[in-house]
Protein backbone atom coordinates (compact mmCIF):
# COMPACT_ATOMS: atom_id res chain seq x y z
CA UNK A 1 28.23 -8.12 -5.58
CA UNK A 2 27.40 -5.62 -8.39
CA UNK A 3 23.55 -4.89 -9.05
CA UNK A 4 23.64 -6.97 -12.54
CA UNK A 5 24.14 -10.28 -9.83
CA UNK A 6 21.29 -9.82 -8.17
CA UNK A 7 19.42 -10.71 -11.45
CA UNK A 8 20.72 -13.07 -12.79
CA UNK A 9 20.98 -15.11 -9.27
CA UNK A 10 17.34 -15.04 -9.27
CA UNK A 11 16.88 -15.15 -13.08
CA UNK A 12 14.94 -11.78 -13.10
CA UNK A 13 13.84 -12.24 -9.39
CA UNK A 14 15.04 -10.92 -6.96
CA UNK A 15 14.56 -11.41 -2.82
CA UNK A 16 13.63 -8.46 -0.84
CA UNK A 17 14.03 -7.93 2.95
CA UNK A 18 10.91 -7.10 5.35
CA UNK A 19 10.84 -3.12 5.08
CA UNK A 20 9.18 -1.76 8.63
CA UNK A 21 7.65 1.82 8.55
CA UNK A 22 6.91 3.32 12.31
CA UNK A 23 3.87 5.86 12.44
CA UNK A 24 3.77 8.08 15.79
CA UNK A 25 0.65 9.11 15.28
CA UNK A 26 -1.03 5.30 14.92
CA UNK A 27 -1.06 2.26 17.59
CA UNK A 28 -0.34 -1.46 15.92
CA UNK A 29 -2.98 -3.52 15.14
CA UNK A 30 -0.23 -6.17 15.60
CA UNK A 31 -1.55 -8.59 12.92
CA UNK A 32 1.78 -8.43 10.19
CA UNK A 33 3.56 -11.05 11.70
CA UNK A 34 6.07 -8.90 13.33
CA UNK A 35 7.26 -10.14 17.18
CA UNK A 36 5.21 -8.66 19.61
CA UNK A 37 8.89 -6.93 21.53
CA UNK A 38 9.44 -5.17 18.47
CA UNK A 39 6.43 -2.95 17.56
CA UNK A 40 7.93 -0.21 20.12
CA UNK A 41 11.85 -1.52 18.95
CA UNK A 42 12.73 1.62 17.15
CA UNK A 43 11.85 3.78 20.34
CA UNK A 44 8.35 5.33 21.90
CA UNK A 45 9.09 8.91 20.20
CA UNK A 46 9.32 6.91 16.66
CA UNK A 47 5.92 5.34 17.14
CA UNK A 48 4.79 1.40 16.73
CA UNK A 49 5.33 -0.20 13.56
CA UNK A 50 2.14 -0.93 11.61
CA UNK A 51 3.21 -0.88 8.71
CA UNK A 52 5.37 -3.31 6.34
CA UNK A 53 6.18 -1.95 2.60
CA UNK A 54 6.31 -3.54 -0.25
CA UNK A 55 8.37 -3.55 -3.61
CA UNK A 56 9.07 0.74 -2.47
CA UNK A 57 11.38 2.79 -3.73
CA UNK A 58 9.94 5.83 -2.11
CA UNK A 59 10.97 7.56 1.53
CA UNK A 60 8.43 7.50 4.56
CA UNK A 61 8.02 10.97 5.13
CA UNK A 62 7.84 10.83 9.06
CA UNK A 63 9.52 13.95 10.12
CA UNK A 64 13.03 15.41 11.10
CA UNK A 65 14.44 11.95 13.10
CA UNK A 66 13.74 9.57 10.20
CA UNK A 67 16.17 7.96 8.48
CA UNK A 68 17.49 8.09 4.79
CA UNK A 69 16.44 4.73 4.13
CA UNK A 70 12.79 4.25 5.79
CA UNK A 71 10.37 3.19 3.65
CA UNK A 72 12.89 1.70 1.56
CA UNK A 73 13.20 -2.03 0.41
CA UNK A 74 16.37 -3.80 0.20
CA UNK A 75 17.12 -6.59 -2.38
CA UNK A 76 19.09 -8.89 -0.50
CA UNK A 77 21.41 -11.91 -1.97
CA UNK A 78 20.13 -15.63 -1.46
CA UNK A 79 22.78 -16.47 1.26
CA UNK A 80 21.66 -12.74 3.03
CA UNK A 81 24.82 -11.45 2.69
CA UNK A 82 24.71 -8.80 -0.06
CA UNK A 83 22.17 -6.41 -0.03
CA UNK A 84 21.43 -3.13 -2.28
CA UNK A 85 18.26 -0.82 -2.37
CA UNK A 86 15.74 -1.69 -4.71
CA UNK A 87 15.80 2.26 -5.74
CA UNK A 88 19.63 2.19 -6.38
CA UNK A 89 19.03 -0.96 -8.56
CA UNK A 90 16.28 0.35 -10.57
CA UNK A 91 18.57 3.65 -11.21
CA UNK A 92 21.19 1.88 -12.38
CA UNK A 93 19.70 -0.86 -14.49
CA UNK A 94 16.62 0.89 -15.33
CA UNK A 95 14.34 -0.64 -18.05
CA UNK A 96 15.73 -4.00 -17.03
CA UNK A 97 14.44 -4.25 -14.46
CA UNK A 98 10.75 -2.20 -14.42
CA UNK A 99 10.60 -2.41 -18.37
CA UNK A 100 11.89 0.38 -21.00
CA UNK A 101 8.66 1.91 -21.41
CA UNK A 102 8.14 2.53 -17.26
CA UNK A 103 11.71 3.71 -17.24
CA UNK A 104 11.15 6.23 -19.70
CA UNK A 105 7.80 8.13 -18.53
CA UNK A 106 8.81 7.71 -14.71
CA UNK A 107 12.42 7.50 -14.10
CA UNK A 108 11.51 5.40 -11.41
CA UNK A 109 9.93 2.12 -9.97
CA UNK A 110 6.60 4.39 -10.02
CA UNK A 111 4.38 2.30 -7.17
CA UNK A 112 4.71 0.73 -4.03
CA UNK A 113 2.43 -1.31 -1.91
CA UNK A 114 2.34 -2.12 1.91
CA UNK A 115 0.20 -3.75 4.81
CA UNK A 116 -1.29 -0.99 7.27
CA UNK A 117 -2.32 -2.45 10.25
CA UNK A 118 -4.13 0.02 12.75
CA UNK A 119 -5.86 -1.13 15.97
CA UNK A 120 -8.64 1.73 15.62
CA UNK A 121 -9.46 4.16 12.83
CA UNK A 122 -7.37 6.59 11.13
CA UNK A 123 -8.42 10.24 11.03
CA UNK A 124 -10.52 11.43 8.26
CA UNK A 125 -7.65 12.48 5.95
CA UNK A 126 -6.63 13.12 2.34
CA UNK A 127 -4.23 12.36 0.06
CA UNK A 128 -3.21 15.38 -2.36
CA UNK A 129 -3.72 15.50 -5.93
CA UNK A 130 -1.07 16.14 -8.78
CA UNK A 131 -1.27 19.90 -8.96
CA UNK A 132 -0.88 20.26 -4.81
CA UNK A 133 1.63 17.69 -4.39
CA UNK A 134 3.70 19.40 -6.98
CA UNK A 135 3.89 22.01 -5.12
CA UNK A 136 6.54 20.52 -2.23
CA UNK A 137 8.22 18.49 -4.33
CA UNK A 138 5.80 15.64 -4.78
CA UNK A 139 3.53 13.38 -6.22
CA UNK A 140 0.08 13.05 -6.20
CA UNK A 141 -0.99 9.74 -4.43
CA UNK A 142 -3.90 7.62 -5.53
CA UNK A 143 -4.47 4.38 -3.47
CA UNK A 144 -6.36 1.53 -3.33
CA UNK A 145 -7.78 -0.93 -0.48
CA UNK A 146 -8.14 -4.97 -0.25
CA UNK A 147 -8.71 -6.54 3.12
CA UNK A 148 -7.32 -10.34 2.97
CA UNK A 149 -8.48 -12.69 5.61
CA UNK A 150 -5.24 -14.44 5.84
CA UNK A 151 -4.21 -10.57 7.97
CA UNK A 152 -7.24 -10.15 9.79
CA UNK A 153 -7.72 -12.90 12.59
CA UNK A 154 -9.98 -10.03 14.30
CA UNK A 155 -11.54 -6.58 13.52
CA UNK A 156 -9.60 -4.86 16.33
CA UNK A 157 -11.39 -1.31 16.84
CA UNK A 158 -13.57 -0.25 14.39
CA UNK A 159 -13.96 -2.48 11.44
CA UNK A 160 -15.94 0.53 9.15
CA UNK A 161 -14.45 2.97 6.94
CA UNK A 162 -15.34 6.63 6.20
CA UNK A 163 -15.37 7.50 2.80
CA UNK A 164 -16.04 11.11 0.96
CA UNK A 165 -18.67 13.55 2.54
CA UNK A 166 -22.36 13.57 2.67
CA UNK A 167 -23.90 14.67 -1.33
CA UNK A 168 -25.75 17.12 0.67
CA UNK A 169 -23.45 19.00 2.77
CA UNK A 170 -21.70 22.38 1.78
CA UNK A 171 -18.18 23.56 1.60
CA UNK A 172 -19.08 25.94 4.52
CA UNK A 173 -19.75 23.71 6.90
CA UNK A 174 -16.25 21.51 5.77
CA UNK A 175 -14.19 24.94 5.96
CA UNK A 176 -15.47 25.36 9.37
CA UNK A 177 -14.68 21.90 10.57
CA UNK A 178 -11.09 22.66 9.34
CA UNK A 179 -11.18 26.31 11.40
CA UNK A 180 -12.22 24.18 14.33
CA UNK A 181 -9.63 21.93 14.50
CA UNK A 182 -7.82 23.27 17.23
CA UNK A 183 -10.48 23.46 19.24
CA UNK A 184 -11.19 19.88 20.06
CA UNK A 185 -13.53 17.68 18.43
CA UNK A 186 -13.80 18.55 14.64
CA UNK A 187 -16.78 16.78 13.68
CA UNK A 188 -15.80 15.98 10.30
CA UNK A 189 -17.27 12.45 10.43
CA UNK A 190 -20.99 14.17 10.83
CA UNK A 191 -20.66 15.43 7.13
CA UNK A 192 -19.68 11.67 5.69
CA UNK A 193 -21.08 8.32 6.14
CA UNK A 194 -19.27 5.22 7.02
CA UNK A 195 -19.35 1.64 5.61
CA UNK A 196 -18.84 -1.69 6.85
CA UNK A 197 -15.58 -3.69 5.71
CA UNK A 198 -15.90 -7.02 4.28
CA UNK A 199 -12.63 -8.99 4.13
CA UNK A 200 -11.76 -10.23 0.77
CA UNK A 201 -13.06 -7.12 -1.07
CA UNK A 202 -11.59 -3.50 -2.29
CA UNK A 203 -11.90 0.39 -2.51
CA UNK A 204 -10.28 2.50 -4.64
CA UNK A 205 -9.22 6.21 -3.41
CA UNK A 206 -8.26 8.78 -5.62
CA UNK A 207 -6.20 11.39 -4.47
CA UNK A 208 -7.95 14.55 -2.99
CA UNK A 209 -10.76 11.99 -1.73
CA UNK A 210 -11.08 11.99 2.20
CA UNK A 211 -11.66 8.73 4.29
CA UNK A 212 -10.75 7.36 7.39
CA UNK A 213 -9.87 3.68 7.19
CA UNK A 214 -10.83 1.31 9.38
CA UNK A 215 -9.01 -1.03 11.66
CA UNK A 216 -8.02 -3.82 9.49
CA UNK A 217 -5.25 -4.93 8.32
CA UNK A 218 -5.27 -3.31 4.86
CA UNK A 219 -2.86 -4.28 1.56
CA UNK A 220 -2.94 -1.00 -0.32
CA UNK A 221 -1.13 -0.36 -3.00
CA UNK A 222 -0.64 3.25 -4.54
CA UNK A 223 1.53 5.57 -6.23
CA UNK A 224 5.11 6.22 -5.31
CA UNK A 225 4.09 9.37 -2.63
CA UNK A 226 3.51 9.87 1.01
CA UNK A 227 2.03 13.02 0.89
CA UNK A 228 -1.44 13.51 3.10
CA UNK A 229 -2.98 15.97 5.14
CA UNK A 230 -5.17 14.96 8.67
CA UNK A 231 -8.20 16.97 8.67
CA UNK A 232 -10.04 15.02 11.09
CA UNK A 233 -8.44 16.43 15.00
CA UNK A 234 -10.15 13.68 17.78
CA UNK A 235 -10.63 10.14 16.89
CA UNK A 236 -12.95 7.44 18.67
CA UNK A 237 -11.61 7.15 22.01
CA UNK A 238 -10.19 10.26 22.27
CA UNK A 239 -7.13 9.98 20.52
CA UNK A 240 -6.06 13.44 19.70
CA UNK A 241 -4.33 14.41 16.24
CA UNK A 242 -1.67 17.29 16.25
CA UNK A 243 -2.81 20.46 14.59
CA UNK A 244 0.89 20.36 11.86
CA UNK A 245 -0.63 17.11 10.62
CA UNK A 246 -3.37 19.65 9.09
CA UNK A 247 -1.01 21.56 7.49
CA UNK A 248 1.40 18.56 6.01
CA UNK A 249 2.40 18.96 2.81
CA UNK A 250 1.42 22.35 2.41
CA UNK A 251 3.64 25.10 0.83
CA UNK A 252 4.74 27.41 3.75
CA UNK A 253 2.98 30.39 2.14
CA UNK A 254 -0.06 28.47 2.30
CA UNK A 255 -0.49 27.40 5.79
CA UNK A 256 -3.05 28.87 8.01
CA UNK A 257 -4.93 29.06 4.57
CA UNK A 258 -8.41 27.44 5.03
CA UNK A 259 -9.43 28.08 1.45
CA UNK A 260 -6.33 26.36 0.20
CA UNK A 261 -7.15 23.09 2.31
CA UNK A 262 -10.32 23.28 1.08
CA UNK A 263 -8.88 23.37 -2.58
CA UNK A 264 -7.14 20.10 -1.80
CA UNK A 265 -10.43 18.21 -1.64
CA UNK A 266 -11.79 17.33 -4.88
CA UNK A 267 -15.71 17.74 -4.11
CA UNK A 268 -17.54 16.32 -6.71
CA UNK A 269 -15.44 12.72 -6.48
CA UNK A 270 -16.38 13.27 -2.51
CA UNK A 271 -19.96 13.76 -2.63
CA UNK A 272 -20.90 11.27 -5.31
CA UNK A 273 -24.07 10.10 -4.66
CA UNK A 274 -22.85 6.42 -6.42
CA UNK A 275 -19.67 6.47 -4.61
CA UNK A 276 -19.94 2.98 -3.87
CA UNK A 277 -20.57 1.91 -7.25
CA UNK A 278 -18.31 3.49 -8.10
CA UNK A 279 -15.21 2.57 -5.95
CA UNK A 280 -16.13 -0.63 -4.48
CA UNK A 281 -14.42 -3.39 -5.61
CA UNK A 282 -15.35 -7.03 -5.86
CA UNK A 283 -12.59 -9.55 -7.12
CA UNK A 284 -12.79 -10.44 -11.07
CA UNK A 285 -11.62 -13.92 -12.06
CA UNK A 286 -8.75 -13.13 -14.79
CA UNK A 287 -8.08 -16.78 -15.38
CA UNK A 288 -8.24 -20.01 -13.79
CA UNK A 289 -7.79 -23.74 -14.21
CA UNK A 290 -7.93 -27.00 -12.29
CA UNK A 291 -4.30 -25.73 -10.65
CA UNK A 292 -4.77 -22.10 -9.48
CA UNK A 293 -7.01 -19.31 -9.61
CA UNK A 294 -5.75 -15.52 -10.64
CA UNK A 295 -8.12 -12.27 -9.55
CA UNK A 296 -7.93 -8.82 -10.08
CA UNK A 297 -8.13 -7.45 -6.57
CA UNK A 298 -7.37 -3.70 -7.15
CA UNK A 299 -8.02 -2.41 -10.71
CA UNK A 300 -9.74 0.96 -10.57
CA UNK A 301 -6.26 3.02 -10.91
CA UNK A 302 -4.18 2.94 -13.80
CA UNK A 303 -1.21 3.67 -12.08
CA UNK A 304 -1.26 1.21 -9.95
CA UNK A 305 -2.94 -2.16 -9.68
CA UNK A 306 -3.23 -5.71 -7.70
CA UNK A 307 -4.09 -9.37 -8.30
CA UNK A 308 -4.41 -12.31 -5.77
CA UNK A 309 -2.96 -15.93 -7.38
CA UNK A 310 -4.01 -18.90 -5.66
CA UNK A 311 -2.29 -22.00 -6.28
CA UNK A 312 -4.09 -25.37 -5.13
CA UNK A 313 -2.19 -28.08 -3.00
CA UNK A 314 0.31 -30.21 -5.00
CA UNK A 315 -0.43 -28.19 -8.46
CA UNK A 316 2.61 -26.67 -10.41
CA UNK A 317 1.92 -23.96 -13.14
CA UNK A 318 3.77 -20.99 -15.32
CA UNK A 319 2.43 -17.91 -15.15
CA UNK A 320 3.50 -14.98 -16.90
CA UNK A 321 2.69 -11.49 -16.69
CA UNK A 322 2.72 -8.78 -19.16
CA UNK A 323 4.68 -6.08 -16.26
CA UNK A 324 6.96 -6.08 -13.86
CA UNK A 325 5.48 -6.63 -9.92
CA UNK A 326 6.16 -7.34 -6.47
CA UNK A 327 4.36 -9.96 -4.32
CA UNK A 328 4.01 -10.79 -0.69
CA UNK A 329 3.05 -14.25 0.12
CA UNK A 330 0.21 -14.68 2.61
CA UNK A 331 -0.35 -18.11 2.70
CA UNK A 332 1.31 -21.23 1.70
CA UNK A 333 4.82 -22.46 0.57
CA UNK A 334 6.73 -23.72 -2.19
CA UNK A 335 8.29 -22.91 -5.47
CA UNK A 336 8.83 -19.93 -7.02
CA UNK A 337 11.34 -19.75 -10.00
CA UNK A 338 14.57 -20.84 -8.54
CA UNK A 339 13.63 -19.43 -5.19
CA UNK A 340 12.24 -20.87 -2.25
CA UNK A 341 9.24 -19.87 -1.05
CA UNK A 342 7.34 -19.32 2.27
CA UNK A 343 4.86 -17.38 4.61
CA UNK A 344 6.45 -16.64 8.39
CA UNK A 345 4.30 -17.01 11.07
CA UNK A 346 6.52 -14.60 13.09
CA UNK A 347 9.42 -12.53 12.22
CA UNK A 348 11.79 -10.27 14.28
CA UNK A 349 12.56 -6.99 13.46
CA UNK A 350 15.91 -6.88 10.86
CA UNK A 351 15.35 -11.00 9.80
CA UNK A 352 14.87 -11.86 6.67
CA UNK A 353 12.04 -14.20 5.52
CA UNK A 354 11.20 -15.81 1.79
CA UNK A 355 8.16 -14.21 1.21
CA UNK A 356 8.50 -11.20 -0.52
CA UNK A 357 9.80 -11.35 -4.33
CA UNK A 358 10.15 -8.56 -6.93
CA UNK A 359 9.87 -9.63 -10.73
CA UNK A 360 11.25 -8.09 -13.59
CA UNK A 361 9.65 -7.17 -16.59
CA UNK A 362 11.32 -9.63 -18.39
CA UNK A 363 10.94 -12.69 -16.22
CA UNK A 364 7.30 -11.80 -15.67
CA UNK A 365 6.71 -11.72 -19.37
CA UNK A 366 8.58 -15.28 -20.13
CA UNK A 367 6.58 -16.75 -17.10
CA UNK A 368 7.41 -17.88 -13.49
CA UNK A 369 7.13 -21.60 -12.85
CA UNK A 370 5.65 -21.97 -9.32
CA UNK A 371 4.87 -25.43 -7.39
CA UNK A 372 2.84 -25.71 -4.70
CA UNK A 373 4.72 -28.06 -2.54
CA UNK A 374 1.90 -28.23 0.23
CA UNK A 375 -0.77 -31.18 0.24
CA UNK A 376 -2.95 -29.56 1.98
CA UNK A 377 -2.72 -25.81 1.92
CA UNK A 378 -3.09 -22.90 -0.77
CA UNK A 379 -0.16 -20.85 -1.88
CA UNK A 380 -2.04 -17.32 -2.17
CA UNK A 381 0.47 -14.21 -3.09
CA UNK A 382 -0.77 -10.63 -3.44
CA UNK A 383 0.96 -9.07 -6.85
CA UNK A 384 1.23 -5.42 -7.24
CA UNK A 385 1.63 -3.50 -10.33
CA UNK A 386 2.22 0.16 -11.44
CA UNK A 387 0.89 0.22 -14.82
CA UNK A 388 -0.30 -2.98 -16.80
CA UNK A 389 -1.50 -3.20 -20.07
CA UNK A 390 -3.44 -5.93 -18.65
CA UNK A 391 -5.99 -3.55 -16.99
CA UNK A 392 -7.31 -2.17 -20.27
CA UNK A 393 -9.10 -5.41 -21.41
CA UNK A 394 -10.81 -5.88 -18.21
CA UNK A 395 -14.54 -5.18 -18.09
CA UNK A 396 -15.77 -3.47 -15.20
């Protein structure tokens, strides 16, 4: 099947297989749908899964046993057997299938989103900017937050999130939690503040901003990176980070630099005094009818963005889209296009489901006819976006 079929199967969209992403250094929340056997299936030194990717064209970076495709989504034929990496698609037919104007500044499908799904806090940690990432190879990584109920039946852990650093500490005091890291207990989190989750809302995180999400299940999506850096060494309970996940991403000349780590922070975004108002997010209605409801969920980045569409029992509409995107359906079934729709209630690791779609620039822009065939339930699907012209009308 060359790449070419894949489009025009799906008339611009095309079916993508459940991509799993291990982490050995978090414990599953277990609230992605995956069977509880598999969260340990890829092997205790690998980690649990608690994480699912979406629409990704870019590598987990999860040191020297991980393999050439993780992180990766597959595009997979309607009768599941032909399959081809979204990446190698993209490379090959390029603007047609991200649009000619993404192809040319990127190269790439330049975004990707995912479900984390942690069953207590992450370290306080960081994401590096442009100018540090470049510096092994990489991107800079801004992200952004939304916490649908539909994924969080419970709180697990710790449902609040550290964000930034107290507007009244000093960069002493952080370069000496970083010099303490070996030593046990950090206490990073007595320089920030956290704040209390509510499902159904957002945060956006630039890159070089420290936080330490909280134990929900979180749809996030960001730019096309995995670069970060732990700075934060014991977490609640005692869970212990290793002392390399300081130095992550750093050039080799660099590490066992404390002034450099400190570098990778950009203070004045973390000690805003109106960081809230600033990178809280509430969803904005971007247009509605009698048949569905469409909200900007995550639209504080420019490179990469989010909507929620909910479609009401019965009700068929066209939407259409001025950028290519990926979506994950969370509740619901139906119609989508020519495809068939649905949201699993369990899945086994390597099965395919139908509810995760990517659509092209092209078929997003002449509209996607989607029926609700439910009488009694809501189709809601979370869309991500890298860049959409969209964004710059909005009012904030």
């Amino acid at each position: 099947m060359k790449n070419i079929d894949f489009l025009l199967e799906g008339e611009g969209v095309l079916r993508l297989k459940p991509t799993w992403v291990p982490r050995a250094f978090c414990r599953p929340g277990k609230r992605i749908k995956l069977h509880p056997d598999d969260y340990y299936v890829l092997g205790l030194e690998r980690g649990g899964i608690d994480e699912r990717w979406f629409a990704s064209t870019t590598w987990a970076e999860n040191g020297p046993n991980t393999p050439e495709d993780e992180g990766l989504s597959y595009v997979v034929s309607a009768d599941g057997k032909n399959k081809v990496l979204l990446r190698d698609l993209v490379d090959d037919l390029k603007g047609e299938v991200i649009g000619e104007d993404l192809w040319n500044k990127y190269k790439k499908w330049p975004m990707f989103s995912k479900f984390f799904d942690n069953a207590g806090p992450l370290p306080h940690h960081i994401h590096h900017r442009d100018e540090h990432a470049k510096r092994v190879g990489a991107d800079g990584k801004p992200e952004m937050y939304f916490f649908p109920a539909q994924m969080n039946n419970h709180d697990a852990e710790f449902a609040f999130t550290f964000f930034g650093l107290n507007p009244d500490c000093t960069k002493e005091e952080i370069k000496t939690c970083l010099q303490n890291f070996a030593k046990g207990d950090n206490k990073l989190l007595e320089y920030s503040q956290a704040y209390k989750i509510a499902l159904d809302t957002g945060w956006d995180v630039p890159p070089g901003v420290l936080h330490a999400p909280a134990s929900l299940c979180t749809y996030e999506p960001q730019f096309a990176s995995d670069v970060y850096a732990m700075y934060q060494s014991v977490l609640l309970g005692g869970h212990c980070v290793g002392e390399e996940l300081l130095w992550k991403n750093c050039p080799e000349e660099e590490k066992g630099n404390y002034d450099y780590l400190m570098d990778v922070i950009d203070w004045e975004a973390n000690v805003d005094v109106h960081f809230k108002k600033n990178r809280f997010m509430l969803p904005i209605v971007a247009r509605e009818s009698e048949s569905y409801k469409e909200e900007w969920i995550c639209y504080k980045c420019k490179t990469a963005s989010a909507k929620r569409l909910t479609i009401y029992p019965g009700q068929t509409v066209t939407i259409s889209d001025n950028a290519a995107y990926g979506f994950i359906l969370i509740e619901g079934k139906g119609k989508f296009g020519k495809w068939d729709m649905e949201t699993p209630t369990l899945i086994r690791y390597g099965e395919l489901t139908n509810d995760e779609f990517f659509v092209t620039e092209k078929a997003a822009k002449k509209g996607i006819t989607i029926t609700n065939t439910s009488k009694t339930e809501n189709i809601v699907m979370l869309k991500h976006f890298a860049e959409n012209p969209d964004l710059s009308g909005l009012k904030l």
